[in-house]
PDB file of N, CA and C in Angstrom:
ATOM      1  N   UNK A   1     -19.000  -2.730   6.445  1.00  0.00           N
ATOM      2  CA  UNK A   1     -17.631  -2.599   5.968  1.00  0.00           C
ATOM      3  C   UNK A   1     -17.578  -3.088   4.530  1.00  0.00           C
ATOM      4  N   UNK A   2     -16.547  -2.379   3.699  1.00  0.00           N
ATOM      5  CA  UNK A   2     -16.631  -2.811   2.269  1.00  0.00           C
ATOM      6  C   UNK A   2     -14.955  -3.143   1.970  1.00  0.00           C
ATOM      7  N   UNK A   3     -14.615  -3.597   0.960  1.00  0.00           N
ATOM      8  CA  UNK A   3     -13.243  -4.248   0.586  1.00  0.00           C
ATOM      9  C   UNK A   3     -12.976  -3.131  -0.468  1.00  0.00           C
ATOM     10  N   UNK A   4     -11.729  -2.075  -0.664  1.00  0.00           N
ATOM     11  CA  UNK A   4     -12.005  -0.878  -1.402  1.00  0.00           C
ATOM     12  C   UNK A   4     -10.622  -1.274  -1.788  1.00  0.00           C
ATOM     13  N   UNK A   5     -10.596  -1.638  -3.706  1.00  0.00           N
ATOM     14  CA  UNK A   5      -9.300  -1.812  -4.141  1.00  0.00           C
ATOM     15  C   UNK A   5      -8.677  -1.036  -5.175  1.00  0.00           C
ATOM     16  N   UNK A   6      -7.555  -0.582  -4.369  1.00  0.00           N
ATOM     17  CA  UNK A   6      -6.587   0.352  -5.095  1.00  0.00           C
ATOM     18  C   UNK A   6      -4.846   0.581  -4.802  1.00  0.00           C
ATOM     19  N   UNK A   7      -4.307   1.114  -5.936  1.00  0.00           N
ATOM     20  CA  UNK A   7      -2.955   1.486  -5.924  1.00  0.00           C
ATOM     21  C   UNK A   7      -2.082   2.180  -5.609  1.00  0.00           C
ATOM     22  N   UNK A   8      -1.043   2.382  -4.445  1.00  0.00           N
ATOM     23  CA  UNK A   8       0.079   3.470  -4.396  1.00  0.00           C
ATOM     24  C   UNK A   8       0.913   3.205  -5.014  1.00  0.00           C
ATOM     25  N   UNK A   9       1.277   4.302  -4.924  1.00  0.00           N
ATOM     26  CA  UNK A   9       2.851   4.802  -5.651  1.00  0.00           C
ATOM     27  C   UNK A   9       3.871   5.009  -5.116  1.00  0.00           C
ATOM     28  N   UNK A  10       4.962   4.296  -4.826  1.00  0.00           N
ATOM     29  CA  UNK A  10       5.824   4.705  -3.351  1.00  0.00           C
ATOM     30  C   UNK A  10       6.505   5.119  -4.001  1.00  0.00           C
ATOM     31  N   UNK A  11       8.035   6.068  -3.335  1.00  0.00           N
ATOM     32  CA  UNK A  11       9.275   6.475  -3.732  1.00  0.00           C
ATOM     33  C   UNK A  11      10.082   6.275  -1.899  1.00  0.00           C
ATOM     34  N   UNK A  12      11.407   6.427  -2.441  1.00  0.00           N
ATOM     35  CA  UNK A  12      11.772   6.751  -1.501  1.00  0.00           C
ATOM     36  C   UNK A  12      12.283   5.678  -0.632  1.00  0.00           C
ATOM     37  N   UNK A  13      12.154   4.572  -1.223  1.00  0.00           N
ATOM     38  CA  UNK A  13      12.998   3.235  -0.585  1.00  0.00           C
ATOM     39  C   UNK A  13      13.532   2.558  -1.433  1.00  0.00           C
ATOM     40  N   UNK A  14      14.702   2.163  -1.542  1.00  0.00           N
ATOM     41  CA  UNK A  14      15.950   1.645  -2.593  1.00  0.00           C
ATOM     42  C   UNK A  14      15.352  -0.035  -3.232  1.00  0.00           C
ATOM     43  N   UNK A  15      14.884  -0.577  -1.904  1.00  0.00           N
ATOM     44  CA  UNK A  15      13.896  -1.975  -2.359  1.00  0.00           C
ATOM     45  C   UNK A  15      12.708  -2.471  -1.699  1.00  0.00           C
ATOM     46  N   UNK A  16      11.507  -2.773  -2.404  1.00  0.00           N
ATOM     47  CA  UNK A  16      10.766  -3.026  -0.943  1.00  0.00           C
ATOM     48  C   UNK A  16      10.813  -4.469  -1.465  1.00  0.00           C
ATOM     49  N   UNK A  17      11.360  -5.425  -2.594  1.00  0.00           N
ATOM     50  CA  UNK A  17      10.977  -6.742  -2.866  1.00  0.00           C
ATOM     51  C   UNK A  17      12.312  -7.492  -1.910  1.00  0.00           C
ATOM     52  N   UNK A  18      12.299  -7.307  -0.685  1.00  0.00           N
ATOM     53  CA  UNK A  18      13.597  -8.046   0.088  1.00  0.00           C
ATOM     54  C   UNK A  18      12.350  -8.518   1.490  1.00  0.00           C
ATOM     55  N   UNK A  19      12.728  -9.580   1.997  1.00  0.00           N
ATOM     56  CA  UNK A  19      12.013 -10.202   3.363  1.00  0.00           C
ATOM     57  C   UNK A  19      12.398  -9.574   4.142  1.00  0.00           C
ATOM     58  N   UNK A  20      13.270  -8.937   4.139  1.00  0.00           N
ATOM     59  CA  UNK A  20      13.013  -7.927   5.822  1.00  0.00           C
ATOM     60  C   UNK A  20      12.204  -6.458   5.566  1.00  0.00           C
ATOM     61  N   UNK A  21      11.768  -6.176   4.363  1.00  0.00           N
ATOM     62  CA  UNK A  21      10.762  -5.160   4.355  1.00  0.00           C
ATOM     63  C   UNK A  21       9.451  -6.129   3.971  1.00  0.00           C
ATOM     64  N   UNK A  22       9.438  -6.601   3.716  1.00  0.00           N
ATOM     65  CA  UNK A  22       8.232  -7.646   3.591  1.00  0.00           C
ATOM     66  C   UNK A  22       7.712  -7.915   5.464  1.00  0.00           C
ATOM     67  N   UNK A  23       8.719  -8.582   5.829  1.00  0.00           N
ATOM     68  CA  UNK A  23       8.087  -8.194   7.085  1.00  0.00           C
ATOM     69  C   UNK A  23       7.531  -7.582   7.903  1.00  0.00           C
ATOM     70  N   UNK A  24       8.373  -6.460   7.812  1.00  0.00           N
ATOM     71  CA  UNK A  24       8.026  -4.727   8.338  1.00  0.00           C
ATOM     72  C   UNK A  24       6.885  -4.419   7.754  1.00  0.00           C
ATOM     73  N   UNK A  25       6.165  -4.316   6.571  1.00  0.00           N
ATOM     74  CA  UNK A  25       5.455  -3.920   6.086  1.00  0.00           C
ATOM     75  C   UNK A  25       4.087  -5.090   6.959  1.00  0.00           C
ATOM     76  N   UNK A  26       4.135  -6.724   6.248  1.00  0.00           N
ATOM     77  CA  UNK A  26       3.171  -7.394   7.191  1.00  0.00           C
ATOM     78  C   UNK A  26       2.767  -7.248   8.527  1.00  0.00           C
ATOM     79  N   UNK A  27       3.869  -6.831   9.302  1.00  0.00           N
ATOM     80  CA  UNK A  27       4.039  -6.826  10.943  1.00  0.00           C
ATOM     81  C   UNK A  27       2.762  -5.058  11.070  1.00  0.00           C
ATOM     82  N   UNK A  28       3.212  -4.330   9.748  1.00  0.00           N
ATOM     83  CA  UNK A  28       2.412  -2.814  10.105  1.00  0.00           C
ATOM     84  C   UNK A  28       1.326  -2.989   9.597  1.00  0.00           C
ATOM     85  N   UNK A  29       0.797  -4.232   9.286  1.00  0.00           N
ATOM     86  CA  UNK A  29      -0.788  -4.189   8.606  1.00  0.00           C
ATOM     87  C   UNK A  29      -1.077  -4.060   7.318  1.00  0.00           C
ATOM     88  N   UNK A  30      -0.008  -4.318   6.655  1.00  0.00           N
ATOM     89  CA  UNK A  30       0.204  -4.517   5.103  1.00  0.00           C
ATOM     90  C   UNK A  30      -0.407  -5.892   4.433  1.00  0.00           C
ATOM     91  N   UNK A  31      -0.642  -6.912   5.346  1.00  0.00           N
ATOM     92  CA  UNK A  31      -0.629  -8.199   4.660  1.00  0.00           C
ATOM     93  C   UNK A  31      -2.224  -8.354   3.950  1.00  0.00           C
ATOM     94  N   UNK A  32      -2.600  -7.040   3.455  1.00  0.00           N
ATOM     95  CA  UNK A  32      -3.661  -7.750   2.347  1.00  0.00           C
ATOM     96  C   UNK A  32      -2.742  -6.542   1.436  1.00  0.00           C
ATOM     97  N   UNK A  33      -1.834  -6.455   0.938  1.00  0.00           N
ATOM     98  CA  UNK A  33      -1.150  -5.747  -0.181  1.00  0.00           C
ATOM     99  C   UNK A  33      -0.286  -6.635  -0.824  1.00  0.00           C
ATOM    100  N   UNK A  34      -0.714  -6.021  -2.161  1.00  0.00           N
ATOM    101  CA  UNK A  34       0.628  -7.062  -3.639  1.00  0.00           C
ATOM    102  C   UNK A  34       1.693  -6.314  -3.523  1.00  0.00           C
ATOM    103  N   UNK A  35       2.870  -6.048  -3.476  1.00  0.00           N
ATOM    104  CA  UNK A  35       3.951  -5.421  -3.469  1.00  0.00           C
ATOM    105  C   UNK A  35       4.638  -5.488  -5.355  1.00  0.00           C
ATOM    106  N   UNK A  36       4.990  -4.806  -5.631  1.00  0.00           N
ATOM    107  CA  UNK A  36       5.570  -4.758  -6.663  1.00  0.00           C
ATOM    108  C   UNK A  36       6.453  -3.625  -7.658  1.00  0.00           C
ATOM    109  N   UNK A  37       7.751  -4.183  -8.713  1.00  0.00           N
ATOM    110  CA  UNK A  37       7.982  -3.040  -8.696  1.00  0.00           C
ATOM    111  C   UNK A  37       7.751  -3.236 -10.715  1.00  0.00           C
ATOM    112  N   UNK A  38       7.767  -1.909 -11.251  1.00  0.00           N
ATOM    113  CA  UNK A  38       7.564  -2.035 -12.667  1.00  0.00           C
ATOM    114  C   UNK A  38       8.488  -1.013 -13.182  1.00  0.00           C
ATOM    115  N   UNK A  39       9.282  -1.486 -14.402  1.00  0.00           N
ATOM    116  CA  UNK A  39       9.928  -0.433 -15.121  1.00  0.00           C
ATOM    117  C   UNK A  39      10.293   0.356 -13.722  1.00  0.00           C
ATOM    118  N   UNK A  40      11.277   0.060 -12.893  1.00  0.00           N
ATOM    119  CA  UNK A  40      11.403   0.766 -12.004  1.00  0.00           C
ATOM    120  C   UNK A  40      10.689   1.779 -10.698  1.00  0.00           C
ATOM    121  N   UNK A  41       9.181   1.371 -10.938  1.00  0.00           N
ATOM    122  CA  UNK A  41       8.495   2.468 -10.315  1.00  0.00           C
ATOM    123  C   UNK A  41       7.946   1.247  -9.302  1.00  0.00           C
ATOM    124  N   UNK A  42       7.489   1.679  -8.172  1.00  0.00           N
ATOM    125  CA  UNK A  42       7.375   0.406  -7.034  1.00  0.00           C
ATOM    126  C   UNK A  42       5.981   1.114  -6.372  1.00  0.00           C
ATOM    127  N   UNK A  43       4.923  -0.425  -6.298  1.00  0.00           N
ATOM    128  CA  UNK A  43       3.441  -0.151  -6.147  1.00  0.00           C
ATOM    129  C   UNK A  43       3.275  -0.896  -5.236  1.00  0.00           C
ATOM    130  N   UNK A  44       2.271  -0.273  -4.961  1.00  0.00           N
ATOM    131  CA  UNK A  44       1.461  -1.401  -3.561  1.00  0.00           C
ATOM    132  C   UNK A  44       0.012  -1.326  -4.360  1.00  0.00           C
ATOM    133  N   UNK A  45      -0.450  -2.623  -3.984  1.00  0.00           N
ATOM    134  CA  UNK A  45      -2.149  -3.115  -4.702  1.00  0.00           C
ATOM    135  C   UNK A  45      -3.025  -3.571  -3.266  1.00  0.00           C
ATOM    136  N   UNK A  46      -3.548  -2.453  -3.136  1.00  0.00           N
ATOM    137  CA  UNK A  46      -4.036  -3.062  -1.816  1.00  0.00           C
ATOM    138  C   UNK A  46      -5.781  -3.521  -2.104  1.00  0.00           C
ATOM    139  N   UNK A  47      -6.297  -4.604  -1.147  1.00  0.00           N
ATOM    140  CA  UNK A  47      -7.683  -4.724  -1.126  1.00  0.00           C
ATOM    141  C   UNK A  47      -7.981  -4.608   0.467  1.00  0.00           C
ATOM    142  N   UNK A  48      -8.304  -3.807   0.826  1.00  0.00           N
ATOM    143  CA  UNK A  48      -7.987  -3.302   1.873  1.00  0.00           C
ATOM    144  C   UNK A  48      -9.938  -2.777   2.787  1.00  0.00           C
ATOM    145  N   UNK A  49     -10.385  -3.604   4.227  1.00  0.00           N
ATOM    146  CA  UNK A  49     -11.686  -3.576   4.502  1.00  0.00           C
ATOM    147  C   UNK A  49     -11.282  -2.103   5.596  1.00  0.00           C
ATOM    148  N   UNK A  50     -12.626  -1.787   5.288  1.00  0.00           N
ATOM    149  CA  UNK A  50     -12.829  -0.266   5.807  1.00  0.00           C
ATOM    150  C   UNK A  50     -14.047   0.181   5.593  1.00  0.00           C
ATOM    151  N   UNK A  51     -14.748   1.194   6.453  1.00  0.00           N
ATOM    152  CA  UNK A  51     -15.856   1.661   5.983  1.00  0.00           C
ATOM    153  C   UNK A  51     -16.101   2.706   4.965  1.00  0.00           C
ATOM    154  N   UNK A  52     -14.832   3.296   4.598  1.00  0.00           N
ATOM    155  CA  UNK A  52     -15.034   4.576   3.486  1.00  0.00           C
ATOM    156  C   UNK A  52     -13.376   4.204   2.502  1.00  0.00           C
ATOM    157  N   UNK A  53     -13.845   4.443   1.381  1.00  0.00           N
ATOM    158  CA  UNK A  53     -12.436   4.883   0.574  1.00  0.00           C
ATOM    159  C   UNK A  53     -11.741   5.470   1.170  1.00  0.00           C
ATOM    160  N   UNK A  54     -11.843   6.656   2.231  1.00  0.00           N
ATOM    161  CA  UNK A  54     -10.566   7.438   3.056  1.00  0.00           C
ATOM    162  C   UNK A  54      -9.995   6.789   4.141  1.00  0.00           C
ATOM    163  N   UNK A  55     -10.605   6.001   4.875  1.00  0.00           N
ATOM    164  CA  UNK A  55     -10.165   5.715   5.984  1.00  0.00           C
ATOM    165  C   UNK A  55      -9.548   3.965   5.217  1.00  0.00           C
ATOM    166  N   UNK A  56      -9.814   3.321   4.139  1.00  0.00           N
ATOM    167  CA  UNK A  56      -8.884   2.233   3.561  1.00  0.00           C
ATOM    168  C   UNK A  56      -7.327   2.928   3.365  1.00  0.00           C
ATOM    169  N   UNK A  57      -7.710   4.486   2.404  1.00  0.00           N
ATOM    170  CA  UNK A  57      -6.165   4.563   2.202  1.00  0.00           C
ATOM    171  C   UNK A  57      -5.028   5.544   3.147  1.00  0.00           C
ATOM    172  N   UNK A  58      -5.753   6.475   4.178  1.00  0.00           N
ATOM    173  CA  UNK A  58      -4.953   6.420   4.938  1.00  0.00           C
ATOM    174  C   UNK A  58      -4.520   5.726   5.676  1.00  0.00           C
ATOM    175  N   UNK A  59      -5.199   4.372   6.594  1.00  0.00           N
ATOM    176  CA  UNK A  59      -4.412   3.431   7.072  1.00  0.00           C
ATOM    177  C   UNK A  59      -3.599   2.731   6.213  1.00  0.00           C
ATOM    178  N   UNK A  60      -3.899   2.466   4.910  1.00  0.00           N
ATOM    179  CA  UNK A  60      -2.381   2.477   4.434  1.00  0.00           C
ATOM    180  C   UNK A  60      -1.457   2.711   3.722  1.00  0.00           C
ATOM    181  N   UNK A  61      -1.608   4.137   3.586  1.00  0.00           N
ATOM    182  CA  UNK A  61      -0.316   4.888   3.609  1.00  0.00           C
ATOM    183  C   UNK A  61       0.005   5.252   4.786  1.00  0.00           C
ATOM    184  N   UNK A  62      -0.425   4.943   6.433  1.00  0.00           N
ATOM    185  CA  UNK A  62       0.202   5.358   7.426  1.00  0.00           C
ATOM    186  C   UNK A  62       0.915   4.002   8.043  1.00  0.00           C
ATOM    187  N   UNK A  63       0.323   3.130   7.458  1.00  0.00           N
ATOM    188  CA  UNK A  63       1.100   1.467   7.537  1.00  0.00           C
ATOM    189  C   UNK A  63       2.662   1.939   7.048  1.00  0.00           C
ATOM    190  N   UNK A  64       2.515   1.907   5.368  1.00  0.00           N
ATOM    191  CA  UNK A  64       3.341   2.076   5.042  1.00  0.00           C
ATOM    192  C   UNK A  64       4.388   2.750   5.594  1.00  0.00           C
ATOM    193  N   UNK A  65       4.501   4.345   5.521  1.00  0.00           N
ATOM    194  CA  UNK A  65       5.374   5.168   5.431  1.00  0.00           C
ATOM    195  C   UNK A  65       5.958   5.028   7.741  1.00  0.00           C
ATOM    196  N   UNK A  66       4.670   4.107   7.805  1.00  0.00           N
ATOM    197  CA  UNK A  66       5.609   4.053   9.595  1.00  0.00           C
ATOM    198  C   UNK A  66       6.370   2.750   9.251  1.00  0.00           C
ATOM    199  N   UNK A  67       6.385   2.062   8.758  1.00  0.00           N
ATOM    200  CA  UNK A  67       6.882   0.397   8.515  1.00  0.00           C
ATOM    201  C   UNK A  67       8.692   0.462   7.660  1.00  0.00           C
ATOM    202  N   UNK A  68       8.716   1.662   6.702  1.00  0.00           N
ATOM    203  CA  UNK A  68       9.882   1.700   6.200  1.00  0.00           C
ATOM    204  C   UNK A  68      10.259   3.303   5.964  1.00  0.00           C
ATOM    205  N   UNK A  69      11.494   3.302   7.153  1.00  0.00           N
ATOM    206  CA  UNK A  69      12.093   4.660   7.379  1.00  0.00           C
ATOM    207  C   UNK A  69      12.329   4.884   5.704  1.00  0.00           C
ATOM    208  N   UNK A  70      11.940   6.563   5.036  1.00  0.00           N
ATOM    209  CA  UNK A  70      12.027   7.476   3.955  1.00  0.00           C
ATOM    210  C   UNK A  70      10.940   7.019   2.834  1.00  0.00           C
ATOM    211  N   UNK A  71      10.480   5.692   3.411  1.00  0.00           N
ATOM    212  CA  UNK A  71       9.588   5.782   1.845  1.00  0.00           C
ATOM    213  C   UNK A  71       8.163   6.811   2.124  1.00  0.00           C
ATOM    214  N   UNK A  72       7.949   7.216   0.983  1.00  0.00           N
ATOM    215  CA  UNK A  72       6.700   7.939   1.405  1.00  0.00           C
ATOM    216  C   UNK A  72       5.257   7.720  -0.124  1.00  0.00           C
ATOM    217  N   UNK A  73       4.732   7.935  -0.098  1.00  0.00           N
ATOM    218  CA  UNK A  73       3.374   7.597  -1.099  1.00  0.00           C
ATOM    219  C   UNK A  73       3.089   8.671  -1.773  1.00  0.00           C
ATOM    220  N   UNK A  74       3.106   8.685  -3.005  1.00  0.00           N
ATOM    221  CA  UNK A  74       3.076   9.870  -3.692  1.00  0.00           C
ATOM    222  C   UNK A  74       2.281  10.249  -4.921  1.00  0.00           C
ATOM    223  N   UNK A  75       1.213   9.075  -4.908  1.00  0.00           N
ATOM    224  CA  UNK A  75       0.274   8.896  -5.856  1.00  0.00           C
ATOM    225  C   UNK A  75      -0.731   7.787  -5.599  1.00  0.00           C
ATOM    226  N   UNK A  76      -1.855   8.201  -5.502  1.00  0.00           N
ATOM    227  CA  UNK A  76      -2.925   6.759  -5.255  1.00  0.00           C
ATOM    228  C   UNK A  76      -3.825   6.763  -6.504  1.00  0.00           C
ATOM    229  N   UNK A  77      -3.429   5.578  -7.458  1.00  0.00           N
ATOM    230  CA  UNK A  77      -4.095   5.644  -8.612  1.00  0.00           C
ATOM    231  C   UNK A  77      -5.444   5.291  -8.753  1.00  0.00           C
ATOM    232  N   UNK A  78      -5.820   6.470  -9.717  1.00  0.00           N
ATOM    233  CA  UNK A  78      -7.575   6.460  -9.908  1.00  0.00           C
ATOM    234  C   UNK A  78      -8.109   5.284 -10.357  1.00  0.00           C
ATOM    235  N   UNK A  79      -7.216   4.142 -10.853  1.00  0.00           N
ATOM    236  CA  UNK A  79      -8.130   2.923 -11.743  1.00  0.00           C
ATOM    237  C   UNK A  79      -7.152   1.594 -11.197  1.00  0.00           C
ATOM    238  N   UNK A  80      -7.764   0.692 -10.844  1.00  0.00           N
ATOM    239  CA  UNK A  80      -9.095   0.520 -10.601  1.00  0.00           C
ATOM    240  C   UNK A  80      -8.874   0.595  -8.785  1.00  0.00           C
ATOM    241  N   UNK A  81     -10.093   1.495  -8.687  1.00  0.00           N
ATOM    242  CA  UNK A  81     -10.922   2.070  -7.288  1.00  0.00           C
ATOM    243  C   UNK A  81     -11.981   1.539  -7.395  1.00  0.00           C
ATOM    244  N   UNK A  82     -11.951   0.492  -6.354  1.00  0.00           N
ATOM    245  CA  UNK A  82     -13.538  -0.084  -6.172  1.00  0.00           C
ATOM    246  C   UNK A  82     -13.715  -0.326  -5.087  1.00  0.00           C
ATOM    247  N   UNK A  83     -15.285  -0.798  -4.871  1.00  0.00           N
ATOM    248  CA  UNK A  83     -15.614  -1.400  -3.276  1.00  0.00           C
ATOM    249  C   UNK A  83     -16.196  -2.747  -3.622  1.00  0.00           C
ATOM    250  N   UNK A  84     -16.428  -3.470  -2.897  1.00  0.00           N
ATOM    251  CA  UNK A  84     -17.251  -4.545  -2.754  1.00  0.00           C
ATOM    252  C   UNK A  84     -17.495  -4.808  -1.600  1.00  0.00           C
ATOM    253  N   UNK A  85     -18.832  -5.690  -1.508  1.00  0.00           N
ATOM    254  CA  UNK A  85     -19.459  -5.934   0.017  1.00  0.00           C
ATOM    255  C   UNK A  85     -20.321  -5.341   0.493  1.00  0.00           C
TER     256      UNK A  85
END
């Protein structure tokens, strides 16, 4: 297993920096993700263990988008994508 770290792009939820989506999100397997929002645009930083880059970011973007009804992921940024381990 390797630690594969990278960025989404959410839309589609009004806030995720409030404790009751903080929860929702931890409770769905979020809790190795930075949450954050910039100039209005709202990211997740995940370091996330898995055996392939695909199977890190669909579990979570399927964390995500089951954890908070309408948000959905709409960009997984190319830099920085890494593994370690």
């Amino acid at each position: 297993m390797r630690t594969w770290s990278f960025t989404l792009t959410l839309e589609g939820a009004e806030q995720l920096l409030t404790p009751e989506v903080h929860n929702a999100l931890f409770e769905a397997g979020c809790g190795d993700a930075l949450f954050s929002i910039v100039d209005g645009v709202q990211y997740a930083e995940f370091d996330r263990v898995a055996p392939s880059l695909d199977d890190a970011v669909s579990s979570a973007v399927a964390a995500i988008e089951s954890a908070i009804p309408g948000v959905r992921v709409v960009r997984i940024e190319p830099e920085p994508i890494s593994a370690t381990g």
